[in-house]
Protein backbone atom coordinates (compact mmCIF):
# COMPACT_ATOMS: atom_id res chain seq x y z
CA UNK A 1 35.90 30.40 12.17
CA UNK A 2 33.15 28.56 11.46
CA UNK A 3 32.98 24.86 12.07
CA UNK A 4 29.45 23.37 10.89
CA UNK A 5 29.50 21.80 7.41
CA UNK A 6 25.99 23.19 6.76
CA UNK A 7 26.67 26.65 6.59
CA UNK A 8 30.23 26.70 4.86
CA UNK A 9 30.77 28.11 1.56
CA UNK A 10 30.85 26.37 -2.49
CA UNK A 11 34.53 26.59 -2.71
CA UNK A 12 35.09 24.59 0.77
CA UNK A 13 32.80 21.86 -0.33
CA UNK A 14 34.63 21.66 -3.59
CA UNK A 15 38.15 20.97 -1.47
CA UNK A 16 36.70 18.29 0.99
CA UNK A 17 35.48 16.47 -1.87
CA UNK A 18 38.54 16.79 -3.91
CA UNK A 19 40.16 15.80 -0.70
CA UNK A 20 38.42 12.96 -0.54
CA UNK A 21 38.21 12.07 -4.05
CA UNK A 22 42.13 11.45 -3.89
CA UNK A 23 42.94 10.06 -0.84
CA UNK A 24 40.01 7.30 -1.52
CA UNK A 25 42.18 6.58 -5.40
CA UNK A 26 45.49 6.73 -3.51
CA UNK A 27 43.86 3.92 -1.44
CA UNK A 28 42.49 1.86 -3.85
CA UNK A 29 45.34 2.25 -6.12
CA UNK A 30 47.86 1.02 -3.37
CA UNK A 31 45.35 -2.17 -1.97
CA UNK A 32 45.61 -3.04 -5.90
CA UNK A 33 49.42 -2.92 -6.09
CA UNK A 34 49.60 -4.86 -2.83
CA UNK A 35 47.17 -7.46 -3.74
CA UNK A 36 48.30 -7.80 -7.24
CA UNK A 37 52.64 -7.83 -6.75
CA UNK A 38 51.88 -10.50 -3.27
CA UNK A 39 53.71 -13.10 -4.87
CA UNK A 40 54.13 -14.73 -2.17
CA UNK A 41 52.63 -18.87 -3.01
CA UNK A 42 49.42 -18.53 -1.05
CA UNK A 43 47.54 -17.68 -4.37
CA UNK A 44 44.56 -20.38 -4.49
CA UNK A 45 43.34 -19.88 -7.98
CA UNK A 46 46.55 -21.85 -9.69
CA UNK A 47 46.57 -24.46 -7.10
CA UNK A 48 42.47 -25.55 -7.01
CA UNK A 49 41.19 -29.48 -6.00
CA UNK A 50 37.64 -30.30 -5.82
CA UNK A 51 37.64 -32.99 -2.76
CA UNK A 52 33.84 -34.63 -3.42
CA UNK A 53 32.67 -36.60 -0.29
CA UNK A 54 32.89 -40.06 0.46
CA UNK A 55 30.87 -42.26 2.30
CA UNK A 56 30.16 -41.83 5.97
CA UNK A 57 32.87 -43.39 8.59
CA UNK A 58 33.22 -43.87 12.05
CA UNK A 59 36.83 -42.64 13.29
CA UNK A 60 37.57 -43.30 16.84
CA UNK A 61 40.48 -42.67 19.03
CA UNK A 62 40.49 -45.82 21.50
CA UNK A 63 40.87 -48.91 19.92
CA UNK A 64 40.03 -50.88 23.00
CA UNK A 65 37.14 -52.70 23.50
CA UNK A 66 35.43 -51.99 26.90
CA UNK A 67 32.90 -54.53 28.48
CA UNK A 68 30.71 -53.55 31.02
């Protein structure tokens, strides 16, 4: 048995690539019917606000006034 891609014949090229040809659209297709049926209220693109920036403020947490 030989184990070296280089040397193997036509035919066992053919089947890896077939191979991999339909594992990678059984992939796809299922990250597409997961993304697309999620209907689960996180989607962003119905539920967009543009907050624009204000003017700079100070926030602090004490309120006290320390004298030194």
């Amino acid at each position: 048995m030989n184990h070296s891609l280089y040397s193997i014949d036509r035919t066992a090229h053919a089947k890896i690539v077939v191979l991999a040809l339909i594992f990678a659209t059984a992939v796809a297709g299922i990250g597409i019917a997961a993304h697309s049926s999620a209907g689960d209220g996180l989607e962003q693109t119905r539920q967009v606000s543009v907050i624009k920036a204000g003017k700079p403020a100070m926030v602090a947490s004490d309120t006290e006034i320390t004298v030194r």
